[in-house]
PDB file of N, CA and C in Angstrom:
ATOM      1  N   UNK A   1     -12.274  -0.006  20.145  1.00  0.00           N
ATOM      2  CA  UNK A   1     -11.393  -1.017  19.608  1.00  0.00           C
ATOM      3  C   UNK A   1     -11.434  -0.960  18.073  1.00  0.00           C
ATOM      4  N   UNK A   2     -10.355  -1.078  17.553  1.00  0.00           N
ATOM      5  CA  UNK A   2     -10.279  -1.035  16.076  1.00  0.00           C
ATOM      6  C   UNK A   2     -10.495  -2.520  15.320  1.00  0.00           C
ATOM      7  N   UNK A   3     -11.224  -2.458  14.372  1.00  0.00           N
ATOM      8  CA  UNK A   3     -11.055  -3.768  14.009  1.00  0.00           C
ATOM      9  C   UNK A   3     -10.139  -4.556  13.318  1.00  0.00           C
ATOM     10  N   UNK A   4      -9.889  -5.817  13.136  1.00  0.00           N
ATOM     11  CA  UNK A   4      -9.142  -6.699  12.774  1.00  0.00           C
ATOM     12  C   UNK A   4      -9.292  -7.068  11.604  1.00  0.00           C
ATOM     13  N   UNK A   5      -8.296  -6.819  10.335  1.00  0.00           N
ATOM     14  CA  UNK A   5      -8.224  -7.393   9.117  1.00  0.00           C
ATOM     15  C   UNK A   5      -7.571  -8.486   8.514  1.00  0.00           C
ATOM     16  N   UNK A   6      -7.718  -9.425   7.953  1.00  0.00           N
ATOM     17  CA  UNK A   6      -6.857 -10.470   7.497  1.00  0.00           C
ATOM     18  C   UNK A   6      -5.954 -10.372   6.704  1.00  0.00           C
ATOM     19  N   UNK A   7      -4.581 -10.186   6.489  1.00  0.00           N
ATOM     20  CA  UNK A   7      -3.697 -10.452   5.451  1.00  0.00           C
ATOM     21  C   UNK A   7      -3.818 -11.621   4.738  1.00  0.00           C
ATOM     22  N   UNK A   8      -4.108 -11.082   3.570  1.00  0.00           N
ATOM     23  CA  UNK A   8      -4.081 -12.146   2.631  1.00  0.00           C
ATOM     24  C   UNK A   8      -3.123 -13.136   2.463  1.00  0.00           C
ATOM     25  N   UNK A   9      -3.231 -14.286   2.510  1.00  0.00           N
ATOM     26  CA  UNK A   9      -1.974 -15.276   2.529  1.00  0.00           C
ATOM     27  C   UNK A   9      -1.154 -15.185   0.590  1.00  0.00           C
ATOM     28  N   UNK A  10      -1.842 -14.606  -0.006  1.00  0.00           N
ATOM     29  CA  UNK A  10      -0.859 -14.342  -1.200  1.00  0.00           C
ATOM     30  C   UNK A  10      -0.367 -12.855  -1.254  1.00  0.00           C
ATOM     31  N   UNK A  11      -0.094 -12.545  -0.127  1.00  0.00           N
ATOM     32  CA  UNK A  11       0.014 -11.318   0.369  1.00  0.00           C
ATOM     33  C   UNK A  11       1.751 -10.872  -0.260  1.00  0.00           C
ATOM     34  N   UNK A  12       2.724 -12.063  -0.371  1.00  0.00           N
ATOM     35  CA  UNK A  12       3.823 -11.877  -0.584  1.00  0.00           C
ATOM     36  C   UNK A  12       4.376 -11.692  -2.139  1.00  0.00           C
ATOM     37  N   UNK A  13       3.018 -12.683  -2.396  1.00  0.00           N
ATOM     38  CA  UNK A  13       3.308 -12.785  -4.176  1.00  0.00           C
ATOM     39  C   UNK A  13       2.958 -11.640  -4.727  1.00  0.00           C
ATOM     40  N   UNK A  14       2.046 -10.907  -3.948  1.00  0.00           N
ATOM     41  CA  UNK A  14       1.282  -9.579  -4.501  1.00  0.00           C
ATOM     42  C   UNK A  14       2.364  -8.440  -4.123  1.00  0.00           C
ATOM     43  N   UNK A  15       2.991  -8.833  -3.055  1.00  0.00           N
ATOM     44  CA  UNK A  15       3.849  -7.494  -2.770  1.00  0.00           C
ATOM     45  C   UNK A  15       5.142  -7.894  -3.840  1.00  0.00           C
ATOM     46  N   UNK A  16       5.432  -8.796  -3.922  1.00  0.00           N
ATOM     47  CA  UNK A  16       6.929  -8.993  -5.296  1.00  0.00           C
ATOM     48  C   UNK A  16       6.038  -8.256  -6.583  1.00  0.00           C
ATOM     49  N   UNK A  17       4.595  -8.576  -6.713  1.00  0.00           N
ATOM     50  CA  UNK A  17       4.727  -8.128  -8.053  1.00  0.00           C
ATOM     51  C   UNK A  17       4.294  -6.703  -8.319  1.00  0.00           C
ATOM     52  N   UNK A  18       3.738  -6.275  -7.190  1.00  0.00           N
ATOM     53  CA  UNK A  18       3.492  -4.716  -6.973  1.00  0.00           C
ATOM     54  C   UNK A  18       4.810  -3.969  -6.731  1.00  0.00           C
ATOM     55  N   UNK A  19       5.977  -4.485  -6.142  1.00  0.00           N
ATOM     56  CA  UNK A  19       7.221  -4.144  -5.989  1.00  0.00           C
ATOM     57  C   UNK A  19       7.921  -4.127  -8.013  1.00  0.00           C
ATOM     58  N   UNK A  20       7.722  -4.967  -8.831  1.00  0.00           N
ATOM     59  CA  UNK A  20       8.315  -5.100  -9.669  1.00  0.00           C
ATOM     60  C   UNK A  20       7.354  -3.528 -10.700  1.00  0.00           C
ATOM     61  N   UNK A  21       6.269  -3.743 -10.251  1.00  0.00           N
ATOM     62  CA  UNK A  21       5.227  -2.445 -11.024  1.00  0.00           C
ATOM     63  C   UNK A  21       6.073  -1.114 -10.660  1.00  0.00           C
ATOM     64  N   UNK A  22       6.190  -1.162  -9.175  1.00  0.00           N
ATOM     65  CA  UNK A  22       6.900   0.178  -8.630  1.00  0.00           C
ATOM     66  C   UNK A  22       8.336   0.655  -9.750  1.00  0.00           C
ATOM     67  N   UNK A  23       9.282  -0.718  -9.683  1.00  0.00           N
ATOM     68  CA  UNK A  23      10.570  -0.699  -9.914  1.00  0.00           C
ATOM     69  C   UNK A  23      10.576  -0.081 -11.695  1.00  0.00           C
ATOM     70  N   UNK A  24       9.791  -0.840 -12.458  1.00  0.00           N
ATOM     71  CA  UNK A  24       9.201  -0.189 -13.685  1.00  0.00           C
ATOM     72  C   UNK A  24       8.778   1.014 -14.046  1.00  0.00           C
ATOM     73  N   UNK A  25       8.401   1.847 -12.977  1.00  0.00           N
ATOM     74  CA  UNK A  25       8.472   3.828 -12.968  1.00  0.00           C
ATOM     75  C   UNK A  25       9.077   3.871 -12.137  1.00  0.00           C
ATOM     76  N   UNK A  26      10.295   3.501 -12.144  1.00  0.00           N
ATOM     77  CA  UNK A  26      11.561   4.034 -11.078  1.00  0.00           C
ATOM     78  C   UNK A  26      11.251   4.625 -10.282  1.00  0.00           C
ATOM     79  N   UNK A  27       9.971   4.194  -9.095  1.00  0.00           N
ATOM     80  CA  UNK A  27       9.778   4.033  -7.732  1.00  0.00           C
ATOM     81  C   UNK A  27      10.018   3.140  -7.041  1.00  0.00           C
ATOM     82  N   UNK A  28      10.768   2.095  -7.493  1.00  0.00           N
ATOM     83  CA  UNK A  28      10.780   0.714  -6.227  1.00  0.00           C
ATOM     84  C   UNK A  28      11.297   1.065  -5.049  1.00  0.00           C
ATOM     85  N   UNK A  29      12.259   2.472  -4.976  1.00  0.00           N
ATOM     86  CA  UNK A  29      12.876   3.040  -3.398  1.00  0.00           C
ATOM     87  C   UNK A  29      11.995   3.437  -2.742  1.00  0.00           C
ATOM     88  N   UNK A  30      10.418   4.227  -2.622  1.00  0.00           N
ATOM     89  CA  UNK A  30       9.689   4.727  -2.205  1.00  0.00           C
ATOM     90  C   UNK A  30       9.284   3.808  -0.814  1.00  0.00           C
ATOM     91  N   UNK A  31       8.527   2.341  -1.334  1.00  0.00           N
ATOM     92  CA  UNK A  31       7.603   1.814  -0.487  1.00  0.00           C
ATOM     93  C   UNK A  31       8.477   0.802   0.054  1.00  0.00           C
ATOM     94  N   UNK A  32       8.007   0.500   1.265  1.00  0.00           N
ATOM     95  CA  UNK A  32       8.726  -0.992   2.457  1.00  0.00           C
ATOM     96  C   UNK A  32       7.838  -1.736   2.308  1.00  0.00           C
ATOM     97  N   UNK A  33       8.570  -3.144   2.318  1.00  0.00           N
ATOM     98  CA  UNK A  33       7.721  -4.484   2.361  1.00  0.00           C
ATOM     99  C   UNK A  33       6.547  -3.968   3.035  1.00  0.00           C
ATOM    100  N   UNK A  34       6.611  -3.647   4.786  1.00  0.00           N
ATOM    101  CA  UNK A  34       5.253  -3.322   5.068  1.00  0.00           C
ATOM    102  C   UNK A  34       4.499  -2.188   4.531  1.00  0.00           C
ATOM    103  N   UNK A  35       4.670  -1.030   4.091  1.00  0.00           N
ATOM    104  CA  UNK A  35       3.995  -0.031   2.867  1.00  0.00           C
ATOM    105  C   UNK A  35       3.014  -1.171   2.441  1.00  0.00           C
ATOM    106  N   UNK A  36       3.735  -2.165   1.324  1.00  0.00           N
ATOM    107  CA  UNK A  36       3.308  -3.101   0.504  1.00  0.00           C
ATOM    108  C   UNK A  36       2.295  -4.047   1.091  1.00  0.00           C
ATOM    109  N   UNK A  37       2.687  -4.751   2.104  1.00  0.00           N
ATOM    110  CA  UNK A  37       1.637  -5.322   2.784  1.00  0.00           C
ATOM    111  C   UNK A  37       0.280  -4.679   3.123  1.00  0.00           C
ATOM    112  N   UNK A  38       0.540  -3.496   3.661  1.00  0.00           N
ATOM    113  CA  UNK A  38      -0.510  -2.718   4.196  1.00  0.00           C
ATOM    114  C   UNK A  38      -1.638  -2.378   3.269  1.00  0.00           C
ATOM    115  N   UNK A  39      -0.782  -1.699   2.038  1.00  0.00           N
ATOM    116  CA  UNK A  39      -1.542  -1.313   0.743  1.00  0.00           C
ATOM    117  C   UNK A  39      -2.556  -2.739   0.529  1.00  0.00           C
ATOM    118  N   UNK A  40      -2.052  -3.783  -0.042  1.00  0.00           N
ATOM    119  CA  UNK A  40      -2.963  -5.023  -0.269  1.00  0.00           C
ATOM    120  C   UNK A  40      -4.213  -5.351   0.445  1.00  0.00           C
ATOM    121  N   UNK A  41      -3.257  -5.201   1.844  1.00  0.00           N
ATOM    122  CA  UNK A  41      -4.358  -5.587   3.042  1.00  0.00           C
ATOM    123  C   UNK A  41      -5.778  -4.599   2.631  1.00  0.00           C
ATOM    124  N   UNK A  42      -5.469  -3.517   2.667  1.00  0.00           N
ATOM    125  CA  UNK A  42      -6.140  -2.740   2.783  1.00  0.00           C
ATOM    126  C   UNK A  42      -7.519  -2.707   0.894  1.00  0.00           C
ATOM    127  N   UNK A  43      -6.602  -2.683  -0.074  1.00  0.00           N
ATOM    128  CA  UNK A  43      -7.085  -3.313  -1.280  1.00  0.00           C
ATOM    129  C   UNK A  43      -8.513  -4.573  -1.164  1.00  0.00           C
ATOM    130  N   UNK A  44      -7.499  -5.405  -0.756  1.00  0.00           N
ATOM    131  CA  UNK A  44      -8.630  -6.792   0.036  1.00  0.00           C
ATOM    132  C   UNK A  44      -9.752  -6.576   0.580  1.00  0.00           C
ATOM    133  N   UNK A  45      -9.534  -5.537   1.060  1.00  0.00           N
ATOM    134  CA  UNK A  45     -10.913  -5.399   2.067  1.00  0.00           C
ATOM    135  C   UNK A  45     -11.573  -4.315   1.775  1.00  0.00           C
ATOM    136  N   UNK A  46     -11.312  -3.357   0.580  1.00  0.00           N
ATOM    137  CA  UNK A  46     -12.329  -2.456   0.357  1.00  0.00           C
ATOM    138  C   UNK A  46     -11.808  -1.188   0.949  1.00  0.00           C
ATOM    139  N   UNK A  47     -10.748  -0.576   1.752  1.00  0.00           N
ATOM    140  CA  UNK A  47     -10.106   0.241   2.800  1.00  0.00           C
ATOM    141  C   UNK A  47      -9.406   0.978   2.513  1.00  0.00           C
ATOM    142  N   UNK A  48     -10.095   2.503   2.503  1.00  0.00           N
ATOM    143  CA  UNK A  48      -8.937   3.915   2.679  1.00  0.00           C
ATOM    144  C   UNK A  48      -7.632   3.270   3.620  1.00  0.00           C
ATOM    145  N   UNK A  49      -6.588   3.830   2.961  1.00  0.00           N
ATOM    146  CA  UNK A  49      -5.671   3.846   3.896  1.00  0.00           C
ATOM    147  C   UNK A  49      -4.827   5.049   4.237  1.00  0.00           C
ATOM    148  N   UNK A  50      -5.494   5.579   5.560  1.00  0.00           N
ATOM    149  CA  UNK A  50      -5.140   6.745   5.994  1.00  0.00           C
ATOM    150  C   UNK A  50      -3.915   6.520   6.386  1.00  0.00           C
ATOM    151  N   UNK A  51      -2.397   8.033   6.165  1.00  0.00           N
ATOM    152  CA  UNK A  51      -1.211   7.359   6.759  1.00  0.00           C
ATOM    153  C   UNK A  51      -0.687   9.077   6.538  1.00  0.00           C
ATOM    154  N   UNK A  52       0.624   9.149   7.016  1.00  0.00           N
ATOM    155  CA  UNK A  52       1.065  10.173   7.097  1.00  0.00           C
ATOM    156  C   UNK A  52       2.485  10.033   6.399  1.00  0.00           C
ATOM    157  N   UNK A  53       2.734   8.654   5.430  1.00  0.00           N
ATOM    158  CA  UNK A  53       3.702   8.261   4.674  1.00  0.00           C
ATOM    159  C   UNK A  53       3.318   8.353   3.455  1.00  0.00           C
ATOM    160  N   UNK A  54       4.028   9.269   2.267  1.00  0.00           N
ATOM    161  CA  UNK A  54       3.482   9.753   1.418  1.00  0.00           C
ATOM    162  C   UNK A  54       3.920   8.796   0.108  1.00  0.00           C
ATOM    163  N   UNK A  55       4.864   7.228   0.770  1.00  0.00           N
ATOM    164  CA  UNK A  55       4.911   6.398  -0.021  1.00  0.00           C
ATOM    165  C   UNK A  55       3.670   6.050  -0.372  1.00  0.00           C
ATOM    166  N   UNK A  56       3.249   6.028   0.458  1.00  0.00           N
ATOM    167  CA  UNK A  56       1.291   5.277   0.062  1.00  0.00           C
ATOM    168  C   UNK A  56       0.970   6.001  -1.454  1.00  0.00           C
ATOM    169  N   UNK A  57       1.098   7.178  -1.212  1.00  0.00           N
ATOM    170  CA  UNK A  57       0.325   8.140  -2.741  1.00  0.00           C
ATOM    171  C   UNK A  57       1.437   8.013  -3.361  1.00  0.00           C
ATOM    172  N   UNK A  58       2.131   7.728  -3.389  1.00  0.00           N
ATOM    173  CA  UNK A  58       3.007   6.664  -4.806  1.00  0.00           C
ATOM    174  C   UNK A  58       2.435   5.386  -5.558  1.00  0.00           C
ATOM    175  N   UNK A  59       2.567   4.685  -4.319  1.00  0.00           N
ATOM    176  CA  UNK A  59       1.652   3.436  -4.496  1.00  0.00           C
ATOM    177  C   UNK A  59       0.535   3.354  -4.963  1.00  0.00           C
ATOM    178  N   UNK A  60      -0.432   4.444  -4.596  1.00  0.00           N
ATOM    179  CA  UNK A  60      -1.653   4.887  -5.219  1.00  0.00           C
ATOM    180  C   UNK A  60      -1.983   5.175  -6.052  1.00  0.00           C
ATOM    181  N   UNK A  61      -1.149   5.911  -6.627  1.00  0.00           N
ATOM    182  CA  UNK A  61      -1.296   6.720  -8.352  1.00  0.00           C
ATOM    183  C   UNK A  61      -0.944   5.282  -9.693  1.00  0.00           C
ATOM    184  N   UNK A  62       0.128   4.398  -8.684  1.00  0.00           N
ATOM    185  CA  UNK A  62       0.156   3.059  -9.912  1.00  0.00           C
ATOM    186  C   UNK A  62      -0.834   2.386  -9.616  1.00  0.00           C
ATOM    187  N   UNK A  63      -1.498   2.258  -8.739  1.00  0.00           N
ATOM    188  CA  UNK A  63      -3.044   1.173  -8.259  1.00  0.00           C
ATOM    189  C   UNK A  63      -4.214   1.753  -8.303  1.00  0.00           C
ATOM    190  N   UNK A  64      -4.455   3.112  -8.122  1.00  0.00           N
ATOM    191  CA  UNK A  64      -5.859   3.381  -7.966  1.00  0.00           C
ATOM    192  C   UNK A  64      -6.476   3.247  -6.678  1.00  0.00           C
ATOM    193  N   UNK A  65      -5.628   2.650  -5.864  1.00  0.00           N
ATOM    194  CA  UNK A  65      -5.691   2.216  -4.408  1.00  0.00           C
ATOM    195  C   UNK A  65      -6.345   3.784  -3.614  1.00  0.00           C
ATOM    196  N   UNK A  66      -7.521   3.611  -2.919  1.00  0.00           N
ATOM    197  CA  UNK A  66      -7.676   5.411  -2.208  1.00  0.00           C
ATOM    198  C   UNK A  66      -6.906   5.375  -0.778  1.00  0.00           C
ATOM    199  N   UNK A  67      -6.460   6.662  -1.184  1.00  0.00           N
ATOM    200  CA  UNK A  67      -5.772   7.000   0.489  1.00  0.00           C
ATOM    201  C   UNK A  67      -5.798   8.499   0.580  1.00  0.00           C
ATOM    202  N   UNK A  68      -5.803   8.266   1.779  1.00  0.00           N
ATOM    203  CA  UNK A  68      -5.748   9.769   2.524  1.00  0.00           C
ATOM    204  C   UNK A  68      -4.837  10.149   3.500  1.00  0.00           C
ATOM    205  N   UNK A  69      -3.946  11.643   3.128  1.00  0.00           N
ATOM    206  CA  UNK A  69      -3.357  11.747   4.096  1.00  0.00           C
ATOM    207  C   UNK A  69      -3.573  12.457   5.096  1.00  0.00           C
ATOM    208  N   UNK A  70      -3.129  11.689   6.461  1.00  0.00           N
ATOM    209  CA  UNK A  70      -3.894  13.010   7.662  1.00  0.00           C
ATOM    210  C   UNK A  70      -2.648  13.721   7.470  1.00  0.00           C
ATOM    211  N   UNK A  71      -1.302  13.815   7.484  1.00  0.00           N
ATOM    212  CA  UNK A  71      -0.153  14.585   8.351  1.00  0.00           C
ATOM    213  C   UNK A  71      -0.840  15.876   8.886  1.00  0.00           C
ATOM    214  N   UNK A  72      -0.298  16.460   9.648  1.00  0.00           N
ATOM    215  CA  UNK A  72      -1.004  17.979   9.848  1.00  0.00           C
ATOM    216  C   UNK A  72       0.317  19.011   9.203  1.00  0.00           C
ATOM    217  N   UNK A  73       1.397  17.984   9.476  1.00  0.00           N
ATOM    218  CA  UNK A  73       2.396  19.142   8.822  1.00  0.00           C
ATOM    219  C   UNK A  73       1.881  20.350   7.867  1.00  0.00           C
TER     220      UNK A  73
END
């Protein structure tokens, strides 16, 4: 069983203003609300976020946020 993380309840304010960071290096097309959510969530709690969406390492390079990608492509 995988475990269960909490979304932060300022989870929305953080994704508008991480969305406005994106939009400022003309990435705001890259990441989806949930991208955004996920990223935080994951921030919050200390958490690689493994994914095979290479919006994440967008997101990453403006945050510092670690991720890893599995794709096998």
């Amino acid at each position: 069983m995988l475990p269960h993380f909490h979304v932060p309840d300022s989870v929305w304010t953080e994704a508008a203003a991480l969305q406005h960071r994106l939009r400022e290096k003309s990435q705001h097309e890259c990441a989806s609300v949930v991208d955004l959510v996920v990223s935080i969530t994951a921030t919050r709690h200390n958490l690689v976020v493994l994914h095979a969406d290479r919006d994440f390492d967008v997101v990453a390079k403006l945050t510092g946020q670690p991720v890893r990608c599995i794709d096998a492509r």
